[in-house]
Structures are given as C-alpha cells and as structure tokens.
PDB file of N, CA and C in Angstrom:
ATOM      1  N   UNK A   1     144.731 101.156 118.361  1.00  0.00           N
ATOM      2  CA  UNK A   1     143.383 100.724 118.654  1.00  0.00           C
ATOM      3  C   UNK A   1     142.388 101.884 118.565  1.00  0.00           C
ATOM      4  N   UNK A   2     142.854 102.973 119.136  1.00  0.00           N
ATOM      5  CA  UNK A   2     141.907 104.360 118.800  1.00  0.00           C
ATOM      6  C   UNK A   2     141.533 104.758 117.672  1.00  0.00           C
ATOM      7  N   UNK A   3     142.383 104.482 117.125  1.00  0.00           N
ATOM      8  CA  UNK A   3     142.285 104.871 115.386  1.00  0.00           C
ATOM      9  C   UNK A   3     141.180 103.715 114.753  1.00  0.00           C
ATOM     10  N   UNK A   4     141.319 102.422 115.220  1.00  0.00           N
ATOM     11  CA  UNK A   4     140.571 101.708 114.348  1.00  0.00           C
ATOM     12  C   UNK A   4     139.286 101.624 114.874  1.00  0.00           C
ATOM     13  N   UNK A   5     139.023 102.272 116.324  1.00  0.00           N
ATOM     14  CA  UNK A   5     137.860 102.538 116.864  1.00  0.00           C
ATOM     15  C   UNK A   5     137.254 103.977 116.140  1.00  0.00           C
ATOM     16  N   UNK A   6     138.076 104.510 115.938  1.00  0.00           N
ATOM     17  CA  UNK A   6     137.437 106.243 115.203  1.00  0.00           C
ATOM     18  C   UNK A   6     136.933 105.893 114.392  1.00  0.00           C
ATOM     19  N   UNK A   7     137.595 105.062 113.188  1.00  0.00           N
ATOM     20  CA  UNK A   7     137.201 104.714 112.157  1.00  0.00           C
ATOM     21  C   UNK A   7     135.855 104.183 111.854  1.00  0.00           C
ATOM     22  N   UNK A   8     135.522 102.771 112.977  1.00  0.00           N
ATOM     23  CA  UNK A   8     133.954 102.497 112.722  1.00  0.00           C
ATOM     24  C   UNK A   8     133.016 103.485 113.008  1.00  0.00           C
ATOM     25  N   UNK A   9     133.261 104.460 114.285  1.00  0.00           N
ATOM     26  CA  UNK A   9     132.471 105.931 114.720  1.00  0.00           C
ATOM     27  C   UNK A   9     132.352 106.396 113.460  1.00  0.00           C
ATOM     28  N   UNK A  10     133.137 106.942 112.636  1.00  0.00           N
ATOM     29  CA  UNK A  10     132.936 108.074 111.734  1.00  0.00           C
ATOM     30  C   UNK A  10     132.281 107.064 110.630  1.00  0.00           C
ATOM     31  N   UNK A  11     132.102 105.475 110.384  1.00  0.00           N
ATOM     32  CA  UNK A  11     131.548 105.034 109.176  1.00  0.00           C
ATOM     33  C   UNK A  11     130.280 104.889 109.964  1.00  0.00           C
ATOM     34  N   UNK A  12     130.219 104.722 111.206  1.00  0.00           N
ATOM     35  CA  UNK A  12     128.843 104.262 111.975  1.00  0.00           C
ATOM     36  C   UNK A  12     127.884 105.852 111.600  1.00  0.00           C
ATOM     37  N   UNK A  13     128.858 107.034 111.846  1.00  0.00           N
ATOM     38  CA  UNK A  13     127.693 108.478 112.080  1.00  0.00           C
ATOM     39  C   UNK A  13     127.419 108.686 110.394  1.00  0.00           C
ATOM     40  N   UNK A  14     128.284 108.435 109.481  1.00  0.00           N
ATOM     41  CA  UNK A  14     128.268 108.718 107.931  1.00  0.00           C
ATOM     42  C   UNK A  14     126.855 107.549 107.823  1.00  0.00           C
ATOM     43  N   UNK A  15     126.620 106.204 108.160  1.00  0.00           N
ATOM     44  CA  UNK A  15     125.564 105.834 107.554  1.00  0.00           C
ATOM     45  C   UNK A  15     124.359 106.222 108.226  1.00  0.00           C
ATOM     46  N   UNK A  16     124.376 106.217 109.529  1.00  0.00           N
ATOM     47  CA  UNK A  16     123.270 107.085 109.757  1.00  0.00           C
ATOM     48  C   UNK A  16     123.057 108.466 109.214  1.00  0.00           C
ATOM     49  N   UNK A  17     123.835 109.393 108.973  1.00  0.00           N
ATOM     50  CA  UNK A  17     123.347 110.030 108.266  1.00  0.00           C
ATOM     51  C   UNK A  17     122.572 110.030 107.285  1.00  0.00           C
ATOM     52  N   UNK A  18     123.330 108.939 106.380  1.00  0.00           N
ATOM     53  CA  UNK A  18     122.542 108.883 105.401  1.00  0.00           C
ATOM     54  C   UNK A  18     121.358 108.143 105.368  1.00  0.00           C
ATOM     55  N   UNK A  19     120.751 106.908 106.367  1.00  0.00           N
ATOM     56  CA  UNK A  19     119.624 106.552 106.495  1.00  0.00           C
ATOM     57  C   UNK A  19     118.595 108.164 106.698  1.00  0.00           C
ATOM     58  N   UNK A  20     119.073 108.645 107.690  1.00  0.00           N
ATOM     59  CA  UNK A  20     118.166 110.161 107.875  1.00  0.00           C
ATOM     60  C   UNK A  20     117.747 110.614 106.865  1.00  0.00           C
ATOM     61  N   UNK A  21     118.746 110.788 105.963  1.00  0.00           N
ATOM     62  CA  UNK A  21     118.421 111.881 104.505  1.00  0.00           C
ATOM     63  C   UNK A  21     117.677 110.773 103.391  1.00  0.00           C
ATOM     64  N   UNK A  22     117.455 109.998 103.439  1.00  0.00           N
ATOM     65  CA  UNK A  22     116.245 108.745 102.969  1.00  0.00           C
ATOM     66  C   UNK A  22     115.445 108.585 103.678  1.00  0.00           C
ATOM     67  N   UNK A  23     115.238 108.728 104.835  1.00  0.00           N
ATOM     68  CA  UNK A  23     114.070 108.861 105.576  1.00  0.00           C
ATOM     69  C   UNK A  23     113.481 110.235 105.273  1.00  0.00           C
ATOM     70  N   UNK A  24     114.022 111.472 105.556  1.00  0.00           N
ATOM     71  CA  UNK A  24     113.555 112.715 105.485  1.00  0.00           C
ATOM     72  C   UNK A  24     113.072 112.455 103.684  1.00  0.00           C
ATOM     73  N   UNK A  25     114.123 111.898 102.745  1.00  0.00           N
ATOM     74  CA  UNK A  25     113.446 112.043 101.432  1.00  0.00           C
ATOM     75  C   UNK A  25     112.093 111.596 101.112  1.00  0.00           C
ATOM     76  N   UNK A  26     112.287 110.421 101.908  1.00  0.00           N
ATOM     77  CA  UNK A  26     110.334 109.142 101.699  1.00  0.00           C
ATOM     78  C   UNK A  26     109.747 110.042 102.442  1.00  0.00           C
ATOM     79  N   UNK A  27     109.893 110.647 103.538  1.00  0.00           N
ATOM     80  CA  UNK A  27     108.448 111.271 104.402  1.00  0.00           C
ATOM     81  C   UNK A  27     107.888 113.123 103.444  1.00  0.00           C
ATOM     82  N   UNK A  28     108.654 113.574 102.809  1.00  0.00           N
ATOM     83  CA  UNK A  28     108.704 114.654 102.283  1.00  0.00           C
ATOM     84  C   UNK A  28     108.173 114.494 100.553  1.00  0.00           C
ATOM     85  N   UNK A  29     108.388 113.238 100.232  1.00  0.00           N
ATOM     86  CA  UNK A  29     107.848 112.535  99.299  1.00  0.00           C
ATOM     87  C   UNK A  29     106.132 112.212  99.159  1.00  0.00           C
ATOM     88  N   UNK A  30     106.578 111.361 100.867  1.00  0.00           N
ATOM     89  CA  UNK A  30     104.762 110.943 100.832  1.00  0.00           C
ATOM     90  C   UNK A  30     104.094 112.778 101.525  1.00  0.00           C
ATOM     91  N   UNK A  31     104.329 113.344 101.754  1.00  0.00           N
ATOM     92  CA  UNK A  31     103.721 114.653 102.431  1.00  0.00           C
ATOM     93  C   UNK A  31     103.097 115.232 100.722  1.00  0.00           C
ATOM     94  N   UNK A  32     104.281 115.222 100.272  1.00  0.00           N
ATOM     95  CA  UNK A  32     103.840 115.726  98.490  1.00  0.00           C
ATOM     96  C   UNK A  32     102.885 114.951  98.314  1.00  0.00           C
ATOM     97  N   UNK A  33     102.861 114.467  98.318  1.00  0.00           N
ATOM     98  CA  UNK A  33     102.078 113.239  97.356  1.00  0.00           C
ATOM     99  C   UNK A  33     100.397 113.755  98.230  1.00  0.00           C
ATOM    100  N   UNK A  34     100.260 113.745  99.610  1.00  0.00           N
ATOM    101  CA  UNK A  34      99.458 113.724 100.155  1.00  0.00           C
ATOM    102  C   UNK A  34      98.571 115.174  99.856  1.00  0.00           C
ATOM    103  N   UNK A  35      99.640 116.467  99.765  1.00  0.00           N
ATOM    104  CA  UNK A  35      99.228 117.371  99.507  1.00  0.00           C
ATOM    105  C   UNK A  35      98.647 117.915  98.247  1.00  0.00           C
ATOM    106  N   UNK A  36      98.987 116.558  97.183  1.00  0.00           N
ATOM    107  CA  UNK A  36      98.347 116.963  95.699  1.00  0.00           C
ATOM    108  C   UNK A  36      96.989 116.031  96.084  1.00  0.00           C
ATOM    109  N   UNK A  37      96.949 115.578  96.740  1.00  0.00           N
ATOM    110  CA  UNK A  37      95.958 114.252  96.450  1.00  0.00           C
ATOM    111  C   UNK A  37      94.716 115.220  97.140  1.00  0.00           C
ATOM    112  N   UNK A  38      95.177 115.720  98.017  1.00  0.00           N
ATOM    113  CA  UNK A  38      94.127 116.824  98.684  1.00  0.00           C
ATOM    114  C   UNK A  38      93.922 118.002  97.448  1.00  0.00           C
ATOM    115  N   UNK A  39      94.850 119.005  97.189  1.00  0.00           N
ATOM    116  CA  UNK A  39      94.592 119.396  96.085  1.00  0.00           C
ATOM    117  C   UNK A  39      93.574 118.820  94.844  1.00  0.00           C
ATOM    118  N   UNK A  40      93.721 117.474  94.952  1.00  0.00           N
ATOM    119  CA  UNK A  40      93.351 116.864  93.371  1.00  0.00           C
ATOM    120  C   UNK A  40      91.439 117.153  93.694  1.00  0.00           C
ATOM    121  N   UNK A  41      91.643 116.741  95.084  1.00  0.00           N
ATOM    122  CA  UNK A  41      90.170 116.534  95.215  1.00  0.00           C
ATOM    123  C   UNK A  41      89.110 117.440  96.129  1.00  0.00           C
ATOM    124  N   UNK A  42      90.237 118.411  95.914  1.00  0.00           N
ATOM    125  CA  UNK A  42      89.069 119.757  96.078  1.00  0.00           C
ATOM    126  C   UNK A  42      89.221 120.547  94.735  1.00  0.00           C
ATOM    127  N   UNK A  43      89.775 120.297  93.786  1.00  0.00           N
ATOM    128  CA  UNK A  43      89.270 120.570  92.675  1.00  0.00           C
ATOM    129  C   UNK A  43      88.315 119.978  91.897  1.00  0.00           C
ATOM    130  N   UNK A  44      88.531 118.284  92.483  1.00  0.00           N
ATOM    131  CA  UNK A  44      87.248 117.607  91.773  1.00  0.00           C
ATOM    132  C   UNK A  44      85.914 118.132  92.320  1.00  0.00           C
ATOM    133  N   UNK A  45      85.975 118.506  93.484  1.00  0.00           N
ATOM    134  CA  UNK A  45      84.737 119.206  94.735  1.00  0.00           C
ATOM    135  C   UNK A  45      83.849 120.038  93.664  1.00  0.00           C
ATOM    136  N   UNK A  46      84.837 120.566  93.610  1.00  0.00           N
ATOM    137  CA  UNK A  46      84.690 122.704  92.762  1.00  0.00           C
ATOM    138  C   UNK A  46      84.472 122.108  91.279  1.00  0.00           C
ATOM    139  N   UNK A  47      84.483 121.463  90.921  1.00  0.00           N
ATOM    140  CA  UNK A  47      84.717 120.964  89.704  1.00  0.00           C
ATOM    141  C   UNK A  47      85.423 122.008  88.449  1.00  0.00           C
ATOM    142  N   UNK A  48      86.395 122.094  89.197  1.00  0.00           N
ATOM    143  CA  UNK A  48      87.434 122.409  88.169  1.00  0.00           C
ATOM    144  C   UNK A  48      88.567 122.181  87.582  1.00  0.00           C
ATOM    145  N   UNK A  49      87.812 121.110  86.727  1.00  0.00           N
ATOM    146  CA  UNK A  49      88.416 120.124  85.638  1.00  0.00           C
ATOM    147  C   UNK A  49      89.408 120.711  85.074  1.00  0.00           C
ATOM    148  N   UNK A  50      89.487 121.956  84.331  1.00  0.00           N
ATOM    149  CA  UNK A  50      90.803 122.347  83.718  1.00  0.00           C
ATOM    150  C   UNK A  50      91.755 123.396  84.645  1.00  0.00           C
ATOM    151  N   UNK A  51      91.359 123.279  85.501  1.00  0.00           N
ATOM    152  CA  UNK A  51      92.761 123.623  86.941  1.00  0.00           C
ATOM    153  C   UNK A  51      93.618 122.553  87.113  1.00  0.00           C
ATOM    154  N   UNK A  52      92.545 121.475  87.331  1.00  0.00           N
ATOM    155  CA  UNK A  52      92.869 119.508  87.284  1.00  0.00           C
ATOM    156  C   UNK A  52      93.802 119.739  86.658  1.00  0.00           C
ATOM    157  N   UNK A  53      93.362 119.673  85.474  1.00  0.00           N
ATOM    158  CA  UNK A  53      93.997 119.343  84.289  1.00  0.00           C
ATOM    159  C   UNK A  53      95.641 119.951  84.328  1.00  0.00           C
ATOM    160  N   UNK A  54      95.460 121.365  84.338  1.00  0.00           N
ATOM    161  CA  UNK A  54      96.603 122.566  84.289  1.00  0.00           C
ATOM    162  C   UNK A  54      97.646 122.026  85.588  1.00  0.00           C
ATOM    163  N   UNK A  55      97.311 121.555  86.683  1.00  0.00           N
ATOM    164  CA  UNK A  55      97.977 121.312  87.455  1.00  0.00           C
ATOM    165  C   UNK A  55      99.123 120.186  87.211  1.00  0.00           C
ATOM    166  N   UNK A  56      98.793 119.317  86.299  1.00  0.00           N
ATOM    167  CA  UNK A  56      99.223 118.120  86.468  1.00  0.00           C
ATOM    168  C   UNK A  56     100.550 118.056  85.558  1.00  0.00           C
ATOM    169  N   UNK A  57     100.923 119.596  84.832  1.00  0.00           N
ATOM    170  CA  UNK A  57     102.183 120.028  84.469  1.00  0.00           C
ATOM    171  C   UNK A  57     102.449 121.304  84.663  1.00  0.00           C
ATOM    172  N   UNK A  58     101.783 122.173  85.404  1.00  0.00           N
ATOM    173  CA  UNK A  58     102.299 123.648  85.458  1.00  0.00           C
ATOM    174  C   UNK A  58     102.560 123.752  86.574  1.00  0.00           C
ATOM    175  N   UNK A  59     103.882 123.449  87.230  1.00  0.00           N
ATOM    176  CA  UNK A  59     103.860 123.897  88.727  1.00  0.00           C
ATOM    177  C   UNK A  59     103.707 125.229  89.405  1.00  0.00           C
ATOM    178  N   UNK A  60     103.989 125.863  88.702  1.00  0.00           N
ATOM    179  CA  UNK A  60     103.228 127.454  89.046  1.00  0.00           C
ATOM    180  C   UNK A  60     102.378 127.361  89.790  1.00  0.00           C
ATOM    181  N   UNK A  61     101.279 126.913  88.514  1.00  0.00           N
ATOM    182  CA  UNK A  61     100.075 127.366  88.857  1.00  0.00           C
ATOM    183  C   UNK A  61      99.477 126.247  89.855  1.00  0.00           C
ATOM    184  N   UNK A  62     100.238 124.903  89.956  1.00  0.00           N
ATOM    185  CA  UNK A  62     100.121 124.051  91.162  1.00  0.00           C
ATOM    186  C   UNK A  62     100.328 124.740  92.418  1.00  0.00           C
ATOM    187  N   UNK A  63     101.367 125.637  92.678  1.00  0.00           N
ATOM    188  CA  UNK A  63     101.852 126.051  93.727  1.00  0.00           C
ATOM    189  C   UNK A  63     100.854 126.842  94.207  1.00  0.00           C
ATOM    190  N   UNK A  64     100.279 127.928  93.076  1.00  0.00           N
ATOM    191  CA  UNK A  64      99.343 128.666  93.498  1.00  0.00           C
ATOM    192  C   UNK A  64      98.296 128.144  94.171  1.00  0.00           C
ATOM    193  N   UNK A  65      97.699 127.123  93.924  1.00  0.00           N
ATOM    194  CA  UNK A  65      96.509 126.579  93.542  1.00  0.00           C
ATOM    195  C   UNK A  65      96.741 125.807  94.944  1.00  0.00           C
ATOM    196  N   UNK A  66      98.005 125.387  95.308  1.00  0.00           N
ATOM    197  CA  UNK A  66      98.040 124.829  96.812  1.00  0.00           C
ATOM    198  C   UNK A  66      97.374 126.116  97.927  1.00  0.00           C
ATOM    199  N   UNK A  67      98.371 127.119  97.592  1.00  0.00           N
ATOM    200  CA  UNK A  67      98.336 128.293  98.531  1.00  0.00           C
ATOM    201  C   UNK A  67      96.548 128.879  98.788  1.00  0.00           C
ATOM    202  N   UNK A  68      96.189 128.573  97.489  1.00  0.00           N
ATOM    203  CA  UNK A  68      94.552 129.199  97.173  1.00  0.00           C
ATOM    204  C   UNK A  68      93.875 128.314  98.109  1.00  0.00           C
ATOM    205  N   UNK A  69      93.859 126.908  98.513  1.00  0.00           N
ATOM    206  CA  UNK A  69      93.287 125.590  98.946  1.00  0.00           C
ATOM    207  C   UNK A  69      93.848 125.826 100.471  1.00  0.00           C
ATOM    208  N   UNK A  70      94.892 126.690 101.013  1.00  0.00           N
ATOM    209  CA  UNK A  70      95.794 126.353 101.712  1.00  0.00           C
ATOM    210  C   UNK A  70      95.965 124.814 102.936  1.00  0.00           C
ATOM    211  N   UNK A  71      96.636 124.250 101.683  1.00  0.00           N
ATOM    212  CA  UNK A  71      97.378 123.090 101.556  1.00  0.00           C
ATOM    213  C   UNK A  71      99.032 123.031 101.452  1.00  0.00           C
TER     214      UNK A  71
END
C-alpha cells in the first residue's frame, strides 16, 4: 500500500512541477512582451524610427536599447 501511495506523491509533485514551469514560462513571456511594448513606445516618443526598426531583429542592440530606457 506504501508503495502505491508513493507512487501517486511522486506523479502528484512531477505534475505540479510542471504546471510551475508553464506558469513561470507564460508570466516571463508576458513580462517580455510588456517590456518591448514599453521599449516600442518610447522610441515612438523619441521618434526613433530606425532604432524601431533595428530592434525588431537585432537583439543586441534590443538589449542595449532596454538597458538605455532602463526597462
């Protein structure tokens, strides 16, 4: 009986785990998302259209460009 009680424990803590690490993925997801969207539109502010632009495949210079905004 112990054994078949361990068994649901260790499948019960394995799926919560993994709900966590899908939760942590969607909230770290929407945080990104939130932090370009701020980005997006203090460049539209400044109007600098080809930062815009540059950002939207150079993560570099995205990264920078967060740190510059600090975002």
């Amino acid at each position: 009986m112990n054994v078949l009680l361990e068994k649901y424990r260790k499948k019960a803590v394995e799926e919560g785990i993994e709900k966590g690490i899908e939760k942590g993925i969607e909230k770290g997801m929407h945080q990104g998302q939130n932090r370009l969207a701020l980005l997006v539109g203090q460049l539209l502010n400044a109007g600098r259209m080809d930062d815009l632009k540059r950002v939207s495949f150079d993560e570099e210079y995205r990264e920078k460009l967060l740190k510059e905004f600090g975002l």
